[in-house]
N, C-alpha and C. Protein backbone atom coordinates (compact mmCIF):
# COMPACT_ATOMS: atom_id res chain seq x y z
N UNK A 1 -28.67 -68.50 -97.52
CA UNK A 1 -28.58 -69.92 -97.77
C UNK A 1 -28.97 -70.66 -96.49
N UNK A 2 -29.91 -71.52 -96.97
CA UNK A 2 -29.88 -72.38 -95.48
C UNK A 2 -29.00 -73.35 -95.23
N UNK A 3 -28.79 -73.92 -93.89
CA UNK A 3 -28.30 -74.73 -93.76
C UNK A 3 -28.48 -76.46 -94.30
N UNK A 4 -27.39 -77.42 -94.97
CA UNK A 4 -27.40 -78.42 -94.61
C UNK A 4 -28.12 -79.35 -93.97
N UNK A 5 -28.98 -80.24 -94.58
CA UNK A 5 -29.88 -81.17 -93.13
C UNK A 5 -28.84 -82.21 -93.50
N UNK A 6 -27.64 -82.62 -94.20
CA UNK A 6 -26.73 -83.79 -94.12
C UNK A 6 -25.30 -83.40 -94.45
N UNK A 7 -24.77 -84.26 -94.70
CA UNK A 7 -23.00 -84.12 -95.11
C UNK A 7 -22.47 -85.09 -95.44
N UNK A 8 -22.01 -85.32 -96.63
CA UNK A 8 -21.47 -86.32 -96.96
C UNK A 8 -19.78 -86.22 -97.31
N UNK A 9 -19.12 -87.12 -97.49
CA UNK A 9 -17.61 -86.67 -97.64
C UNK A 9 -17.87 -87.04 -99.38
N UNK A 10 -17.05 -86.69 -100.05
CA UNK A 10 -17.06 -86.76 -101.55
C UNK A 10 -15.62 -87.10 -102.03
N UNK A 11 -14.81 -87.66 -103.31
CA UNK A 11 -13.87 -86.95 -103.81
C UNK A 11 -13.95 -85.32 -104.66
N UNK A 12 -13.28 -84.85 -104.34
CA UNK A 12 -13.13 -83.55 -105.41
C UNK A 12 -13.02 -84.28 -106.81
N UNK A 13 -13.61 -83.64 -107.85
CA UNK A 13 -13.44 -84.16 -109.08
C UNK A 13 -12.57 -83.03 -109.47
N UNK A 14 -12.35 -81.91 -108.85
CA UNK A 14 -11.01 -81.46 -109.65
C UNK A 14 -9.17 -81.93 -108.96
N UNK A 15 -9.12 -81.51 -107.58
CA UNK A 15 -7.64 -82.22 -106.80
C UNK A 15 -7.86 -83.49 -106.53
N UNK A 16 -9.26 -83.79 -106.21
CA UNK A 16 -9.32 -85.84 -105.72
C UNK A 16 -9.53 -86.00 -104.44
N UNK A 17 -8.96 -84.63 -103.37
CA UNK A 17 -9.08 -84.63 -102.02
C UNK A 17 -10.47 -85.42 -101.19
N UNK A 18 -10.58 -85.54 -100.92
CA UNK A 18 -11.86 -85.49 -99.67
C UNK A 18 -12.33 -84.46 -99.44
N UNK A 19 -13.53 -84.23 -100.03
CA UNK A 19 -14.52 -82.50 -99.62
C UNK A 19 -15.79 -82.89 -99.37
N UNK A 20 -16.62 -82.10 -98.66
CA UNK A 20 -17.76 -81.92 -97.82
C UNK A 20 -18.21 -81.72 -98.68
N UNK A 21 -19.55 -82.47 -98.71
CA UNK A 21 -20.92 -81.72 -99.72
C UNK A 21 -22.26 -81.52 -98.65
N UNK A 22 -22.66 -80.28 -98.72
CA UNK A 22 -23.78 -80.34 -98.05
C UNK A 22 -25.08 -80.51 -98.44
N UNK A 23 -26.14 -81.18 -98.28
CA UNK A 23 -27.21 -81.97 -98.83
C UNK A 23 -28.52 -80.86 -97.90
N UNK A 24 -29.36 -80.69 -99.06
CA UNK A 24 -31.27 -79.86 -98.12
C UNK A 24 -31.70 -80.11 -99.49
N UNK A 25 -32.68 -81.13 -98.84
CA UNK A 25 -34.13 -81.69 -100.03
C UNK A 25 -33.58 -82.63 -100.93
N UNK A 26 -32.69 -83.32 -100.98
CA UNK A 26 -31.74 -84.05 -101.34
C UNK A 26 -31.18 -83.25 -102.91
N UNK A 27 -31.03 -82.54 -102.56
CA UNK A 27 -29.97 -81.37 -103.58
C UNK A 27 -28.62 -81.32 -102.93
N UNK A 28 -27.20 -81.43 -103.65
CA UNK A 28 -26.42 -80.53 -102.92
C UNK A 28 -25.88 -79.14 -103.30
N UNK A 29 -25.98 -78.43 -102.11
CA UNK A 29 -26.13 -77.08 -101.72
C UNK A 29 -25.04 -76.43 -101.31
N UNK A 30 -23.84 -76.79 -100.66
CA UNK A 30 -22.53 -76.97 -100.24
C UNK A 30 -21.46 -77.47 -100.49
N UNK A 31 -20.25 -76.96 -101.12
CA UNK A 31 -18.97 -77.53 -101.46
C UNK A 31 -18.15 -77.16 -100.77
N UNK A 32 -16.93 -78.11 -99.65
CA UNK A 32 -16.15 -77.19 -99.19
C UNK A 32 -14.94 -78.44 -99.39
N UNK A 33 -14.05 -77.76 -100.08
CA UNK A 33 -12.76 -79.02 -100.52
C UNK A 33 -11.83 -77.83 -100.13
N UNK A 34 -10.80 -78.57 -99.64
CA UNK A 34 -9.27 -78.15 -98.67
C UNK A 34 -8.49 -77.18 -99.61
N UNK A 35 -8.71 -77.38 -100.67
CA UNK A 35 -7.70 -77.38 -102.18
C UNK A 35 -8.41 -75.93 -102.51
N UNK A 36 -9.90 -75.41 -102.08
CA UNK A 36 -10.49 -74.41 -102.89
C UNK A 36 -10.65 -74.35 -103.89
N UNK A 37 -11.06 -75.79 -104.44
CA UNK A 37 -11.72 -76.01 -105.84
C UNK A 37 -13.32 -75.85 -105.72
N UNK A 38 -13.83 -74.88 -106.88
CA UNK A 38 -14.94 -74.62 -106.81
C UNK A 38 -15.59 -75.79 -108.11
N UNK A 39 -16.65 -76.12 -108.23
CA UNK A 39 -17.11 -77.20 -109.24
C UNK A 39 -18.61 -76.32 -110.25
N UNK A 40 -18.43 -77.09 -111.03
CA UNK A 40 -19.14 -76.23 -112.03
C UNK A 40 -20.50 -77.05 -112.19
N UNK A 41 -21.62 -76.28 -112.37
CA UNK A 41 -22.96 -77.23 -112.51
C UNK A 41 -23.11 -78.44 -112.82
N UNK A 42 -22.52 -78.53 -113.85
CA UNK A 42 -22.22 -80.43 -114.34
C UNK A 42 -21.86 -81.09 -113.01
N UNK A 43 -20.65 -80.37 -112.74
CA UNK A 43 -20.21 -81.66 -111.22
C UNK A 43 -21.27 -81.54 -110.23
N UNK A 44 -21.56 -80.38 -109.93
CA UNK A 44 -23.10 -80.22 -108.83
C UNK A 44 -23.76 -81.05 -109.25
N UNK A 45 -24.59 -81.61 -110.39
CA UNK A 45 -25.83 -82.39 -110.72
C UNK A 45 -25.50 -83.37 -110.86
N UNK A 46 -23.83 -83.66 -110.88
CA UNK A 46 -23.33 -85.80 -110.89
C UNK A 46 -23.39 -86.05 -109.47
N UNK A 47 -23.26 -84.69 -108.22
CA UNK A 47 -23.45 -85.46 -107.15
C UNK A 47 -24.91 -86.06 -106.66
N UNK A 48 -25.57 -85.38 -106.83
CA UNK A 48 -27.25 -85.09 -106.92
C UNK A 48 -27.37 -86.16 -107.95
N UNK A 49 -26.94 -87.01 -108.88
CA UNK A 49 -27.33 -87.94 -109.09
C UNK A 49 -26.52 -89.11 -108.75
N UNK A 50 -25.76 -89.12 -108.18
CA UNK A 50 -25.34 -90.12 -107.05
C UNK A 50 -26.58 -90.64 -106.06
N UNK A 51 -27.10 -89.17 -105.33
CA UNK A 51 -27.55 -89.32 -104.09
C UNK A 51 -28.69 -90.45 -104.73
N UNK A 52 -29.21 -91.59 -103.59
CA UNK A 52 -30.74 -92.46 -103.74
C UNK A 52 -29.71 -93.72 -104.37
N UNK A 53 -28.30 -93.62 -104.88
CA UNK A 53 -27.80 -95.09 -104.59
C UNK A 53 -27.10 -95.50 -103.46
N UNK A 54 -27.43 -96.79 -103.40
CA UNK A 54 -26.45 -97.31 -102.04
C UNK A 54 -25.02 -96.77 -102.26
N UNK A 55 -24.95 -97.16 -100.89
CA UNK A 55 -23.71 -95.83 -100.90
C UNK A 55 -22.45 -96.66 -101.07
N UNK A 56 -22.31 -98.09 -100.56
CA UNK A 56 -21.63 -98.37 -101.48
C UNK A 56 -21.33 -98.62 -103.11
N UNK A 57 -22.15 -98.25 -103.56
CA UNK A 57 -22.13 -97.55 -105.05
C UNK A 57 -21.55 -96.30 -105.28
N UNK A 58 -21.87 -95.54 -104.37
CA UNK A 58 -21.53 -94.18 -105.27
C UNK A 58 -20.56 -93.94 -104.65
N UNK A 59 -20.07 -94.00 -103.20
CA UNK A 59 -18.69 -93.82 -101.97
C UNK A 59 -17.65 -94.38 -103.01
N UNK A 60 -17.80 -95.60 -103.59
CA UNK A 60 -16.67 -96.16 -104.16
C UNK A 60 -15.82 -95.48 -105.27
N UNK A 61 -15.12 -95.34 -105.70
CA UNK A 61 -14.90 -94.34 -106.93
C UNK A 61 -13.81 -95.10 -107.80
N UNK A 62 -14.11 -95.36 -109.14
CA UNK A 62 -13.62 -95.94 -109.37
C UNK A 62 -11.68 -95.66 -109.87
């Protein structure tokens, strides 16, 4: 796996915590949440379609 060219903080959509997503080619490639919740393709491809909005759009949660 390569590395990360970004990092963004996320909520976990399974505990809610604050987890790392790591971003290469604007895919994310990296999940690391405190809790050791792993996320399932669906949640991989809602972050990846987050990415390309302002970020106060997508940071916010409702």
């Amino acid at each position: 796996m390569e590395a990360s060219e970004r990092v963004t903080w996320e909520s976990c959509p399974v505990c809610g915590r604050p987890a790392a997503v790591g971003w290469l080619s604007a895919l994310p490639v990296e999940f690391d949440c405190p809790g050791g919740c792993s996320l399932s393709a669906e949640q991989v491809r809602a972050f990846a379609a987050r990415r390309g909005r302002p970020p106060a759009v997508w940071l916010t949660r409702p």
